[in-house]
PDB file of N, CA and C in Angstrom:
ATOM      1  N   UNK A   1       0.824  -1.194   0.000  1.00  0.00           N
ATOM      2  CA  UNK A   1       0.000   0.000   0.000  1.00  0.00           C
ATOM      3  C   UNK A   1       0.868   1.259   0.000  1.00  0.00           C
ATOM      4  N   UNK A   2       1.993   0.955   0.321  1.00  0.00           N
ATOM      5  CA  UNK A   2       2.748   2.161   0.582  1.00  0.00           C
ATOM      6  C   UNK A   2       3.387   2.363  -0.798  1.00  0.00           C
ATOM      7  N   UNK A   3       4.075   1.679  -1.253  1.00  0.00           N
ATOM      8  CA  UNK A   3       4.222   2.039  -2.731  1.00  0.00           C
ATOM      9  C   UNK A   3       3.152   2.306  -3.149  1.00  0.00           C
ATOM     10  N   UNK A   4       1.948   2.052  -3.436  1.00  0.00           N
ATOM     11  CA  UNK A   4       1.088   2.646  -4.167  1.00  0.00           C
ATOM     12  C   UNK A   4       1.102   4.404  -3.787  1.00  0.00           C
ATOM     13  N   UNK A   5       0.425   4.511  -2.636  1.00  0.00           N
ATOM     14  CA  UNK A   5       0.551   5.575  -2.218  1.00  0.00           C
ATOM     15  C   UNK A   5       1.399   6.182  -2.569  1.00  0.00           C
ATOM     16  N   UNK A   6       2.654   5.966  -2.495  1.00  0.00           N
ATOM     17  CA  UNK A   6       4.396   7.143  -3.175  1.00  0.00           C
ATOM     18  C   UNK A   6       4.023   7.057  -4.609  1.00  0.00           C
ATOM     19  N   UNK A   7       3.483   6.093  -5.132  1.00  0.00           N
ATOM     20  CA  UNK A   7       3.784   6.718  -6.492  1.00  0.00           C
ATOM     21  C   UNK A   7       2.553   7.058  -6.918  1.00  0.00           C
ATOM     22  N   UNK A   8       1.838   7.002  -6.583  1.00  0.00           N
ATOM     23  CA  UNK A   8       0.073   8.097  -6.583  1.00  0.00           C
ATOM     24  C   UNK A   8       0.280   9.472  -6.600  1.00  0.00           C
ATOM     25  N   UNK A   9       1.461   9.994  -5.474  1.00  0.00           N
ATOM     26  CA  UNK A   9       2.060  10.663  -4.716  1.00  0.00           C
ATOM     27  C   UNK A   9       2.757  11.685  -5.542  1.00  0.00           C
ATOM     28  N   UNK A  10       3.789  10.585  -6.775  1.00  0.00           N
ATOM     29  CA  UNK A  10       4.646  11.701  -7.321  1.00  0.00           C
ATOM     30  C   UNK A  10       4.438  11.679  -8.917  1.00  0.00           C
ATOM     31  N   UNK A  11       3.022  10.789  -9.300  1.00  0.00           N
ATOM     32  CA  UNK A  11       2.454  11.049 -10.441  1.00  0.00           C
ATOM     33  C   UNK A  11       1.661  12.174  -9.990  1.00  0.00           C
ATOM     34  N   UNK A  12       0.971  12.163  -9.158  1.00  0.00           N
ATOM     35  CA  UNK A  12       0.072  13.830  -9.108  1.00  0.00           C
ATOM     36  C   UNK A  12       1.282  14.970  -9.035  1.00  0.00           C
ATOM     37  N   UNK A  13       1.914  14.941  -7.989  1.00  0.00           N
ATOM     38  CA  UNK A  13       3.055  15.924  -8.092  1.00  0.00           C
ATOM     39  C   UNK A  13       3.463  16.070  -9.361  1.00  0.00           C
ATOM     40  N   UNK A  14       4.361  15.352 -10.010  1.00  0.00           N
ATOM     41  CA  UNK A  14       4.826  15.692 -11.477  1.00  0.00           C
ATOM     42  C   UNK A  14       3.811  16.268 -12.491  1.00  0.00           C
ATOM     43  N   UNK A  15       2.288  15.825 -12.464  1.00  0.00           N
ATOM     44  CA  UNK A  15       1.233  16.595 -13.080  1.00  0.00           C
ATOM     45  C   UNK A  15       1.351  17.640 -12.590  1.00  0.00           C
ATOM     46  N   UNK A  16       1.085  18.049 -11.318  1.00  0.00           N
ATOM     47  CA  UNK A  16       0.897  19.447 -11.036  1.00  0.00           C
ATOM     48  C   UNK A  16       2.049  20.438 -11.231  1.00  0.00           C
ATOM     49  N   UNK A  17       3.569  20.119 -11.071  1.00  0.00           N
ATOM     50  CA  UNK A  17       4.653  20.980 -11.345  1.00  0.00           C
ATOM     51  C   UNK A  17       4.568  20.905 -12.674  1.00  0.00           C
ATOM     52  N   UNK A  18       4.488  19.768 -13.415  1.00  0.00           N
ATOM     53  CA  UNK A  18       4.739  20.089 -15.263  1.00  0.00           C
ATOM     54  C   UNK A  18       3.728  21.227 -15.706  1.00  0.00           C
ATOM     55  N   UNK A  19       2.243  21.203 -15.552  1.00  0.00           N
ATOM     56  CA  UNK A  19       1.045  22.252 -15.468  1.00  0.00           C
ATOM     57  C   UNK A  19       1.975  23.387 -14.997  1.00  0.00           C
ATOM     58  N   UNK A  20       2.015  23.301 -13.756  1.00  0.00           N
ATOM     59  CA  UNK A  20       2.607  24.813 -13.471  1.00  0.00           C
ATOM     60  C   UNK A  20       3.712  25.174 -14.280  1.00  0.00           C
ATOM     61  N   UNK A  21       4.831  24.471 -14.509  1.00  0.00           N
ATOM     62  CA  UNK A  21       6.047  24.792 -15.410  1.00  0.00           C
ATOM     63  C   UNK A  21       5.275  25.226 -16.755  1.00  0.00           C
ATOM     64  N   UNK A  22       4.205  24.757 -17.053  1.00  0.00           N
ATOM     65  CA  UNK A  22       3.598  25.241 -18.708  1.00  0.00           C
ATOM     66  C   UNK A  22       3.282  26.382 -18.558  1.00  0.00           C
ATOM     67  N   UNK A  23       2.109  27.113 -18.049  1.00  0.00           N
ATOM     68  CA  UNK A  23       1.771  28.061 -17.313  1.00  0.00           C
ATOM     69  C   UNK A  23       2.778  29.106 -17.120  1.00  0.00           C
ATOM     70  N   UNK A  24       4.092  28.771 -16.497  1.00  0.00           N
ATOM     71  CA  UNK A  24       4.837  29.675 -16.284  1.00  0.00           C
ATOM     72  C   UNK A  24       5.313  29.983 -17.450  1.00  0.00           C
ATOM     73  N   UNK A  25       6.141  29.252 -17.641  1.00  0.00           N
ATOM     74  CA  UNK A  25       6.844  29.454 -19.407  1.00  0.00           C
ATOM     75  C   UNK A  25       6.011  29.913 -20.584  1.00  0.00           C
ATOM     76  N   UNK A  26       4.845  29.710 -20.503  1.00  0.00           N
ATOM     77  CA  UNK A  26       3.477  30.360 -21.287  1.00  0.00           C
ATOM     78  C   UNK A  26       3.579  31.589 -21.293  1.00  0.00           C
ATOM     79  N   UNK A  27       3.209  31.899 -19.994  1.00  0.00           N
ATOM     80  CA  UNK A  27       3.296  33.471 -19.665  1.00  0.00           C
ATOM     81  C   UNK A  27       4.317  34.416 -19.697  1.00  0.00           C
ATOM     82  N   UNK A  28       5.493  33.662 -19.200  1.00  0.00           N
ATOM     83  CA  UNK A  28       6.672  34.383 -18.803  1.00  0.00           C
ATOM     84  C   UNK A  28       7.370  34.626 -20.684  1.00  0.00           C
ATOM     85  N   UNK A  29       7.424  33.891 -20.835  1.00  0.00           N
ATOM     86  CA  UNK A  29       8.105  33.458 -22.570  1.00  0.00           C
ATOM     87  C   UNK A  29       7.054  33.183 -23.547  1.00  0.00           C
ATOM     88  N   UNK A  30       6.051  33.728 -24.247  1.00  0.00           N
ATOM     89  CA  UNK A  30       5.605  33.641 -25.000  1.00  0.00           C
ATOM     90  C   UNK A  30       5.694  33.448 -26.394  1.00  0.00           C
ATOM     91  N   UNK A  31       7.247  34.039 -26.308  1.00  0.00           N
ATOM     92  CA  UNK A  31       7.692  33.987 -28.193  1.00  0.00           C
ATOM     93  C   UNK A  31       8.200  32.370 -28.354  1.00  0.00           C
ATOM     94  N   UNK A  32       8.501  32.336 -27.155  1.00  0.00           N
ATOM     95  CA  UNK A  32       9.653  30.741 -27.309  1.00  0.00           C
ATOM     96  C   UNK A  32       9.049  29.254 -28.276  1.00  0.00           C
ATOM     97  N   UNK A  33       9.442  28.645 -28.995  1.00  0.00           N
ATOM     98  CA  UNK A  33       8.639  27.554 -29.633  1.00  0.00           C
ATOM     99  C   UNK A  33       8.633  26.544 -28.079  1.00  0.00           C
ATOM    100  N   UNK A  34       7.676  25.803 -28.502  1.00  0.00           N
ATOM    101  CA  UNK A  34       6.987  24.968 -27.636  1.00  0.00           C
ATOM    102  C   UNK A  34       8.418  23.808 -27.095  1.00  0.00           C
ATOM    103  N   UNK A  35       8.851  23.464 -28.343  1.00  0.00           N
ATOM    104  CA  UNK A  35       9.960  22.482 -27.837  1.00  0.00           C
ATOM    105  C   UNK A  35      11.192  22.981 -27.052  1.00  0.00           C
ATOM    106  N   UNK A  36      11.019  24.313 -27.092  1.00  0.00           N
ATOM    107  CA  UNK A  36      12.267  24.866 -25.990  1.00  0.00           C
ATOM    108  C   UNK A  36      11.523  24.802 -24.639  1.00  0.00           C
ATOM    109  N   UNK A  37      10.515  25.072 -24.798  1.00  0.00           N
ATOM    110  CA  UNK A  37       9.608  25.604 -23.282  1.00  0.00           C
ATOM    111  C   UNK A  37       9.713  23.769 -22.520  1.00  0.00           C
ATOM    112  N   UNK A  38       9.281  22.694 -23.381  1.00  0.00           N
ATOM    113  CA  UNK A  38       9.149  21.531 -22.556  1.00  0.00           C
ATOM    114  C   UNK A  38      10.812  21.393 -22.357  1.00  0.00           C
ATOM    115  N   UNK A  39      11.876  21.446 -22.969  1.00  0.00           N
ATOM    116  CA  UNK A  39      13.191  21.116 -22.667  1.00  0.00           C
ATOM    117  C   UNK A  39      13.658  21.838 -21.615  1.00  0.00           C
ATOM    118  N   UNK A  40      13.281  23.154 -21.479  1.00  0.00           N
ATOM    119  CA  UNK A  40      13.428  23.668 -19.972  1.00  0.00           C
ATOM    120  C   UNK A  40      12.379  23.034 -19.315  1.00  0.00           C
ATOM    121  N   UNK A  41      11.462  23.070 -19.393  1.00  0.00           N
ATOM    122  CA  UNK A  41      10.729  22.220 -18.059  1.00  0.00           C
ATOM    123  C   UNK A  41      11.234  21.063 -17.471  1.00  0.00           C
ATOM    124  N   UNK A  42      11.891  20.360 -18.728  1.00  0.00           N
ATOM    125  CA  UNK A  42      12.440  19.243 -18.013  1.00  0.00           C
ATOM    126  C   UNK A  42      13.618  19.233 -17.771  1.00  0.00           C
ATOM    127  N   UNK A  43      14.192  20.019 -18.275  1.00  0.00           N
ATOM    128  CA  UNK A  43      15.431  20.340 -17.380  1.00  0.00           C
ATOM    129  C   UNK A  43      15.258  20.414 -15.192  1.00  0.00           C
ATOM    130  N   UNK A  44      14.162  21.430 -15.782  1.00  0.00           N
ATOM    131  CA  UNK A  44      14.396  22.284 -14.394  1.00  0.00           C
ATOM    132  C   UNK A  44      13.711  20.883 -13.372  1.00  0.00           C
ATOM    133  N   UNK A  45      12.725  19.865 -13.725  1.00  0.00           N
ATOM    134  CA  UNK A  45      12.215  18.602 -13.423  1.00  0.00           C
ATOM    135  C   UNK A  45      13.188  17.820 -12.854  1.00  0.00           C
ATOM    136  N   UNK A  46      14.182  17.502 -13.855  1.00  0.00           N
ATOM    137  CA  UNK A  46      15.731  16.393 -13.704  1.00  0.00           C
ATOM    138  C   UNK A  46      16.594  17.238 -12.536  1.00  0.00           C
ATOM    139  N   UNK A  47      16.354  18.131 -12.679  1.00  0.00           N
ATOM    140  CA  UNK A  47      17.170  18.677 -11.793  1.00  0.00           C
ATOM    141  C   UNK A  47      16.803  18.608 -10.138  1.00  0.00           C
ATOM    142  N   UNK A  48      15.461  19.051 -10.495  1.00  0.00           N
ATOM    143  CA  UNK A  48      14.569  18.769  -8.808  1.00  0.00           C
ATOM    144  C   UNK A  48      14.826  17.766  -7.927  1.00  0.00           C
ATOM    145  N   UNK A  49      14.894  16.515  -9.092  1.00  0.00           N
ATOM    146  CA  UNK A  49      14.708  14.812  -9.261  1.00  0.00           C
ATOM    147  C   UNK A  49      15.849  14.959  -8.233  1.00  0.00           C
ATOM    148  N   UNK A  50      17.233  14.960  -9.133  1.00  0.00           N
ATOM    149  CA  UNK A  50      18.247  14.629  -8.236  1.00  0.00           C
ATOM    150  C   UNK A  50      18.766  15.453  -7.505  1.00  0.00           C
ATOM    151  N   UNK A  51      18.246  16.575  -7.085  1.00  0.00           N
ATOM    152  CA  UNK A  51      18.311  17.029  -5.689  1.00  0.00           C
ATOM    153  C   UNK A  51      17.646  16.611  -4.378  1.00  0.00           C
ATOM    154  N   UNK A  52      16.602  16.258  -5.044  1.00  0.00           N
ATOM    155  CA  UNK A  52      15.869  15.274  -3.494  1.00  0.00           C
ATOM    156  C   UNK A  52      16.229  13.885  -3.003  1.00  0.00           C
ATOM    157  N   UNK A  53      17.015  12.880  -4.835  1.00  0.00           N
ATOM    158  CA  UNK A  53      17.164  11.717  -4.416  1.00  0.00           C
ATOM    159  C   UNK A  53      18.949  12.103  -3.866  1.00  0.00           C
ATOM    160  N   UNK A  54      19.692  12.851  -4.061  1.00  0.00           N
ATOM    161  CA  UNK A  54      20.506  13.578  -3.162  1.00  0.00           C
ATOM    162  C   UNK A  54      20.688  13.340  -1.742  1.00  0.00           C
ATOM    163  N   UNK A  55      19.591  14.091  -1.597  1.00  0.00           N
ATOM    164  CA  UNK A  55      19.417  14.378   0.072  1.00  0.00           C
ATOM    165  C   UNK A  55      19.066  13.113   0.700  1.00  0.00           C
ATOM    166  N   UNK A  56      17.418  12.543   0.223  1.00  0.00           N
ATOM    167  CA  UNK A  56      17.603  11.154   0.917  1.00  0.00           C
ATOM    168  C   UNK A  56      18.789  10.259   0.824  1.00  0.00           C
ATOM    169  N   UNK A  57      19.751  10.049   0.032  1.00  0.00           N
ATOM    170  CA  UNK A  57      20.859   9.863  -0.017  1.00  0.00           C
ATOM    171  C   UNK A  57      21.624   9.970   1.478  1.00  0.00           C
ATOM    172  N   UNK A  58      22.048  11.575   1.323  1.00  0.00           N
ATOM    173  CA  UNK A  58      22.390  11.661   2.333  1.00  0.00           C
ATOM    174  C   UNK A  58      22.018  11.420   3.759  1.00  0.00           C
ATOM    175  N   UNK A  59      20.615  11.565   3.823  1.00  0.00           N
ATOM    176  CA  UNK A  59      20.014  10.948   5.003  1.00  0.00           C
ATOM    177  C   UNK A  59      20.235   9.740   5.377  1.00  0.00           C
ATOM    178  N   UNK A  60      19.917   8.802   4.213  1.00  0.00           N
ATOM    179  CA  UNK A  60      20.041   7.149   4.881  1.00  0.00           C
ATOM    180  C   UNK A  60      21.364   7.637   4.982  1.00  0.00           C
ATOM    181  N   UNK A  61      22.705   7.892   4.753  1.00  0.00           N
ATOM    182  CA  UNK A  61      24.002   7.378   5.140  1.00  0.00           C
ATOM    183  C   UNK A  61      24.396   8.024   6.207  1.00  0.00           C
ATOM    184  N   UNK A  62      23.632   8.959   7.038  1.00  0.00           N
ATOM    185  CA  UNK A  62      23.653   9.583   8.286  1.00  0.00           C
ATOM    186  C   UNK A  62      23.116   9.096   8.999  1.00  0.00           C
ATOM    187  N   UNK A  63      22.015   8.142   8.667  1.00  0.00           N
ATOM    188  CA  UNK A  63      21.197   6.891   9.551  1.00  0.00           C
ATOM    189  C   UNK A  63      22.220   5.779   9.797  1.00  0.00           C
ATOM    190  N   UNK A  64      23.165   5.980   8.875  1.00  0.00           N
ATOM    191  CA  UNK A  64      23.778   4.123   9.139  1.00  0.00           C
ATOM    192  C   UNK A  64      24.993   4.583  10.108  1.00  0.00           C
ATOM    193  N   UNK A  65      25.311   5.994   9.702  1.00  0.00           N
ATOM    194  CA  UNK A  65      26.573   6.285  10.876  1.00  0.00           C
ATOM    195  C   UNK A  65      26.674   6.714  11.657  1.00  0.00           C
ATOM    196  N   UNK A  66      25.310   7.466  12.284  1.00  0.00           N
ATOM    197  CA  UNK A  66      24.811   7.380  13.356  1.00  0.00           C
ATOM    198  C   UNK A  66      24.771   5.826  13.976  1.00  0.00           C
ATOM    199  N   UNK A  67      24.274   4.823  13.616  1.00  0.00           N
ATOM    200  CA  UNK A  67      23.773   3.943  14.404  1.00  0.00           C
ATOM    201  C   UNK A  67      25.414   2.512  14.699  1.00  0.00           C
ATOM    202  N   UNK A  68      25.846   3.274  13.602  1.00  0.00           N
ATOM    203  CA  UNK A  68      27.668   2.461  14.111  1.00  0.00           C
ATOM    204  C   UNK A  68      28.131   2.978  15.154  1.00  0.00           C
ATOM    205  N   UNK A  69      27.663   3.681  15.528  1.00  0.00           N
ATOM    206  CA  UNK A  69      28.291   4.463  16.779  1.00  0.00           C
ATOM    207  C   UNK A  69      27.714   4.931  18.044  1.00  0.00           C
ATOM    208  N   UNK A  70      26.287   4.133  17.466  1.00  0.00           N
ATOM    209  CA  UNK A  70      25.298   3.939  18.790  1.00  0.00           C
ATOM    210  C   UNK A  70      25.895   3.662  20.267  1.00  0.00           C
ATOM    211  N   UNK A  71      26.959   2.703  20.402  1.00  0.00           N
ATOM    212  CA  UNK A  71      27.472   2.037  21.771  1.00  0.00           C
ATOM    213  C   UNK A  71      28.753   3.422  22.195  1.00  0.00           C
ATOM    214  N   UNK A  72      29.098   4.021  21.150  1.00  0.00           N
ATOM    215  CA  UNK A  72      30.698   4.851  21.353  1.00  0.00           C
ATOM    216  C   UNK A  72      29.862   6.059  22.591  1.00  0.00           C
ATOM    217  N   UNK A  73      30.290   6.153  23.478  1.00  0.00           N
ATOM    218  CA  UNK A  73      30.209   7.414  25.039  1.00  0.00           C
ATOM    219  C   UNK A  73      30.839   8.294  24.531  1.00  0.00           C
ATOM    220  N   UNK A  74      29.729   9.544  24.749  1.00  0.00           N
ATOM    221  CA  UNK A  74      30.521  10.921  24.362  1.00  0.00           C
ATOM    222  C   UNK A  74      31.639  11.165  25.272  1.00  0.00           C
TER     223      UNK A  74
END
């Protein structure tokens, strides 16, 4: 259930930021052809991507070295 849920999760999310990324680039850039506007969107998308899988990254490996050192007395 929980996978379902996460990826319920970041198919609505990715709908709603791609919408908004259209929207913006619509408005903001109007002259631009369409295939530049989605190549920045997905740029700026890929980029999001691996900034968050980044961080959880970094989190689990602050979970594991924290807990090697569970027994060590300050």
């Amino acid at each position: 259930m929980r996978k379902i849920g996460g990826i319920l999760l970041g198919v609505g999310l990715g709908i709603l930021a791609g919408w908004g990324l259209y929207q913006l680039f619509g408005r903001a850039f109007p002259s631009w052809p369409l295939p530049v506007k989605i190549a920045v969107a997905a740029i700026a998308i890929g980029l999001i991507i691996l900034l968050v899988s980044l961080g959880r990254e970094r989190y689990r490996a602050s979970k594991e070295e924290r807990g090697k050192f569970k027994e060590v007395e300050k």
